[in-house]
N, C-alpha and C. Protein backbone atom coordinates (compact mmCIF):
# COMPACT_ATOMS: atom_id res chain seq x y z
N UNK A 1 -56.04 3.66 125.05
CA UNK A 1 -57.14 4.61 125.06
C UNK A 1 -57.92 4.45 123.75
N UNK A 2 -59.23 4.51 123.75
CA UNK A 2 -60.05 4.09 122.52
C UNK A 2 -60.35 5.45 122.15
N UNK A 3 -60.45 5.26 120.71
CA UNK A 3 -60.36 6.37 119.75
C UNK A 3 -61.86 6.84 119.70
N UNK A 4 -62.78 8.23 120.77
CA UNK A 4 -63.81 8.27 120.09
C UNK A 4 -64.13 8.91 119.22
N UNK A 5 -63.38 8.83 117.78
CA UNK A 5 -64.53 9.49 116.74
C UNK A 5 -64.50 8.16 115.82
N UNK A 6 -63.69 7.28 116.67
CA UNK A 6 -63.95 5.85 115.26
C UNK A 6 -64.77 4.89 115.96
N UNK A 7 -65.84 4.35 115.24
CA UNK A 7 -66.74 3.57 116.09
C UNK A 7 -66.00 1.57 115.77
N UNK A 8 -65.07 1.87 115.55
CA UNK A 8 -64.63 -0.15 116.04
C UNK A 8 -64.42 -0.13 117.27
N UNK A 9 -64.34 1.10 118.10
CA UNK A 9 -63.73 0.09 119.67
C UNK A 9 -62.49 -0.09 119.86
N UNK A 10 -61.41 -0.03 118.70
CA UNK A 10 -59.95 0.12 118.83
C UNK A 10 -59.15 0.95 119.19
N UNK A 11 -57.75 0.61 120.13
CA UNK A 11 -57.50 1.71 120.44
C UNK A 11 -56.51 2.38 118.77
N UNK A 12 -55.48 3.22 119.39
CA UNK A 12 -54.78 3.83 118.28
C UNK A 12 -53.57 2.61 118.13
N UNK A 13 -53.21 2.36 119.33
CA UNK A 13 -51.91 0.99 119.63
C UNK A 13 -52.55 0.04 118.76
N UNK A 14 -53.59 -0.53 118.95
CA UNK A 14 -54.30 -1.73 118.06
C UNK A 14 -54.41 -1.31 116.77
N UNK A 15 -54.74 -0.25 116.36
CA UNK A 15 -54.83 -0.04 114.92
C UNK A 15 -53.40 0.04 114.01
N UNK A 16 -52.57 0.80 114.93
CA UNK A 16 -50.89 0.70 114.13
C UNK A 16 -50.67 -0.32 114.28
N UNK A 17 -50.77 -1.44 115.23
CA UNK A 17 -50.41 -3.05 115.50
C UNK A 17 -50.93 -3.44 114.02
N UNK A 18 -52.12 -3.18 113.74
CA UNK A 18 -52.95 -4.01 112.55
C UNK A 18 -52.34 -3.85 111.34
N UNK A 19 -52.02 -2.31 111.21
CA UNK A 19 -50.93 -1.88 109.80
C UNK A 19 -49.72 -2.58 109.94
N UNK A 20 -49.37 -3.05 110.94
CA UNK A 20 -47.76 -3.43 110.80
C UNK A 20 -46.59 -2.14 111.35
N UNK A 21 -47.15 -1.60 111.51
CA UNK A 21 -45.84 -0.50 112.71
C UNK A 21 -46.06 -0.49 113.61
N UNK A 22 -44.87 -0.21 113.91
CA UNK A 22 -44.38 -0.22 115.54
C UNK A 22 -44.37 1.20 116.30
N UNK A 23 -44.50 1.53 117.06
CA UNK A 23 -44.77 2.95 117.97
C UNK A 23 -44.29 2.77 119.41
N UNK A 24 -43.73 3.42 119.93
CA UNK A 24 -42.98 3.65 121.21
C UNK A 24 -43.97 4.30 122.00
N UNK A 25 -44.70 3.98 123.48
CA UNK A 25 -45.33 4.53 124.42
C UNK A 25 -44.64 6.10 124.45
N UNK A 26 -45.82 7.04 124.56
CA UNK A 26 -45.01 8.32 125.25
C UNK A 26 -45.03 8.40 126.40
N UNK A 27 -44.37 9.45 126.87
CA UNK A 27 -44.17 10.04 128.21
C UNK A 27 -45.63 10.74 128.47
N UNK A 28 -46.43 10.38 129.70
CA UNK A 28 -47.32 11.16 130.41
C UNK A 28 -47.10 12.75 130.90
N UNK A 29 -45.81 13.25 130.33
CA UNK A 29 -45.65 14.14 131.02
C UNK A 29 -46.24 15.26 130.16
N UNK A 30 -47.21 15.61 130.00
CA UNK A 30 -47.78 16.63 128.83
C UNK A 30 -47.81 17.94 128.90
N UNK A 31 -47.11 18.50 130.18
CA UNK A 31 -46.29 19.80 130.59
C UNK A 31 -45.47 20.05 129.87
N UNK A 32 -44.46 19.37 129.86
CA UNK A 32 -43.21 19.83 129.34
C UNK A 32 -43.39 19.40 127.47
N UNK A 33 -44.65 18.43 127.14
CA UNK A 33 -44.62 18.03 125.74
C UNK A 33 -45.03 19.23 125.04
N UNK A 34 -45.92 19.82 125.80
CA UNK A 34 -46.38 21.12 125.20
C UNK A 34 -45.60 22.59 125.43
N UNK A 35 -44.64 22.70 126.44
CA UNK A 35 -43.85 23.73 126.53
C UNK A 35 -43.14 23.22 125.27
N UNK A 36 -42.35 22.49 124.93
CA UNK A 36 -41.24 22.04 123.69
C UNK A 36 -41.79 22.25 122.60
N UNK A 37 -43.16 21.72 122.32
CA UNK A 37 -43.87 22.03 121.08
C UNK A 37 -43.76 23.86 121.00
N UNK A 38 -43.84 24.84 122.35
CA UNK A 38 -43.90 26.66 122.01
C UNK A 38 -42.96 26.75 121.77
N UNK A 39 -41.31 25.92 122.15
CA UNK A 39 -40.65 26.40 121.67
C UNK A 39 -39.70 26.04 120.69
N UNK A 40 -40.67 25.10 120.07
CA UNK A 40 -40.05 24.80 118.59
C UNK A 40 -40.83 25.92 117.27
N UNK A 41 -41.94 26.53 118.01
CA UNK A 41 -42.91 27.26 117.04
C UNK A 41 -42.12 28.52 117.23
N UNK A 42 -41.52 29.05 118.60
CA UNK A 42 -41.19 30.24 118.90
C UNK A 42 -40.38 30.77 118.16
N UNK A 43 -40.11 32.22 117.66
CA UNK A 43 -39.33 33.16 117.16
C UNK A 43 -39.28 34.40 117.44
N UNK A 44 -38.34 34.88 117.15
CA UNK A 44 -38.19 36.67 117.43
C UNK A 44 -37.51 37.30 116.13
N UNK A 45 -38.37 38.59 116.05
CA UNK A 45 -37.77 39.48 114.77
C UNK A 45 -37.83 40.90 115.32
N UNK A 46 -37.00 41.79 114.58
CA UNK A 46 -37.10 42.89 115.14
C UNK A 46 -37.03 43.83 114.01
N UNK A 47 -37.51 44.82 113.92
CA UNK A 47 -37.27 45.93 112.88
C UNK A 47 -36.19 46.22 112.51
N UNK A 48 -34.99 46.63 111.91
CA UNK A 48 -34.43 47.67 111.67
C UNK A 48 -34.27 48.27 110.66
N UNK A 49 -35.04 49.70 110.35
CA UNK A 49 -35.35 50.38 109.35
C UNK A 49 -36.36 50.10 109.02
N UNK A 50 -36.64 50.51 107.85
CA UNK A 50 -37.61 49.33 107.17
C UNK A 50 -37.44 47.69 106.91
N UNK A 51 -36.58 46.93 107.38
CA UNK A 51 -36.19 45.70 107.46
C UNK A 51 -37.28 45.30 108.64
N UNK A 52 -37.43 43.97 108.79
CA UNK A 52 -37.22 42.84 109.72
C UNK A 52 -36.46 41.55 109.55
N UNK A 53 -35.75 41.87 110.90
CA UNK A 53 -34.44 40.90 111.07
C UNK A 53 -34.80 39.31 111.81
N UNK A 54 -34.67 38.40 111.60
CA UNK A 54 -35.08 37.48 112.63
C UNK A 54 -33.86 37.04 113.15
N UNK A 55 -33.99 37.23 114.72
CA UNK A 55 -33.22 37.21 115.46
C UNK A 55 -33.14 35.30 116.31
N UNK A 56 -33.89 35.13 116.18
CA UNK A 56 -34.44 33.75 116.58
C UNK A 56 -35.19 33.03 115.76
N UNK A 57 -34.53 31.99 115.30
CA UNK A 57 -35.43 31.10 113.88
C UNK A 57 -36.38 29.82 114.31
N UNK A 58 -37.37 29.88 114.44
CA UNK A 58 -38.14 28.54 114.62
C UNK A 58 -37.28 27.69 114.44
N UNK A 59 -37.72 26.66 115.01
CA UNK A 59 -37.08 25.12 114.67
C UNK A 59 -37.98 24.53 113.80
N UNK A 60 -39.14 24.85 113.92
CA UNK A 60 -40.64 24.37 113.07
C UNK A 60 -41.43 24.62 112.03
N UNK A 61 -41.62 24.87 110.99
CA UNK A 61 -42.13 25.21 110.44
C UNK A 61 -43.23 24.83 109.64
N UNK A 62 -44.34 25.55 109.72
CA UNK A 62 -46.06 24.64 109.23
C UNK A 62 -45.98 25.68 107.23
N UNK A 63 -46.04 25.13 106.99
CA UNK A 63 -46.57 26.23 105.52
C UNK A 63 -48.05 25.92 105.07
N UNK A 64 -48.39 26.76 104.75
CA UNK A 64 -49.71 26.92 104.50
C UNK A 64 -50.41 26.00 103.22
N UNK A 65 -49.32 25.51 102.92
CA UNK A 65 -49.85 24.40 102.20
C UNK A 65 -49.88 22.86 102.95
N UNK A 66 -50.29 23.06 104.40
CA UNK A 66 -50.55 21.95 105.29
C UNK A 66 -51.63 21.81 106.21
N UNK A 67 -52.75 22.18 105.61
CA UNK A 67 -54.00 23.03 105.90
C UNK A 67 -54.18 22.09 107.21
N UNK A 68 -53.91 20.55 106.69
CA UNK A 68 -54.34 19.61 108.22
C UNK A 68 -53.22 19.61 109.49
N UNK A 69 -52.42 20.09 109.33
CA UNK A 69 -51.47 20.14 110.45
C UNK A 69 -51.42 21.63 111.09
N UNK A 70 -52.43 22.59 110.53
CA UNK A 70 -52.37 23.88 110.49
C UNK A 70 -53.76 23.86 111.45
């Protein structure tokens, strides 16, 4: 698939080919790529008292010092 915001005409496969890495085809299945991605972001916390407890810990975590992945 050709990359359109880069104007050579290359795809993304051709351009990592050119650097010298290697990359594994993904899976077409982009249902389930994106359910896995909610529930690596997902968590649960709950009050108690003045506390919050987290009951469920992300697997993922973005910090705000990752403005481009954010």
């Amino acid at each position: 698939m050709v990359d359109q915001h880069d104007d050579t005409g290359r795809s993304l496969a051709e351009k990592l080919i050119s650097y010298g890495l290697n990359y594994y085809q993904a899976s077409k299945v982009r249902m389930q790529s994106d359910r896995r991605i909610e529930d690596a972001l997902a968590y649960q916390k709950v009050k108690l008292g003045d506390k919050e407890e987290m009951i469920k810990a992300p697997e993922l975590y973005i910090f705000d010092t990752c403005p481009v992945t954010i």
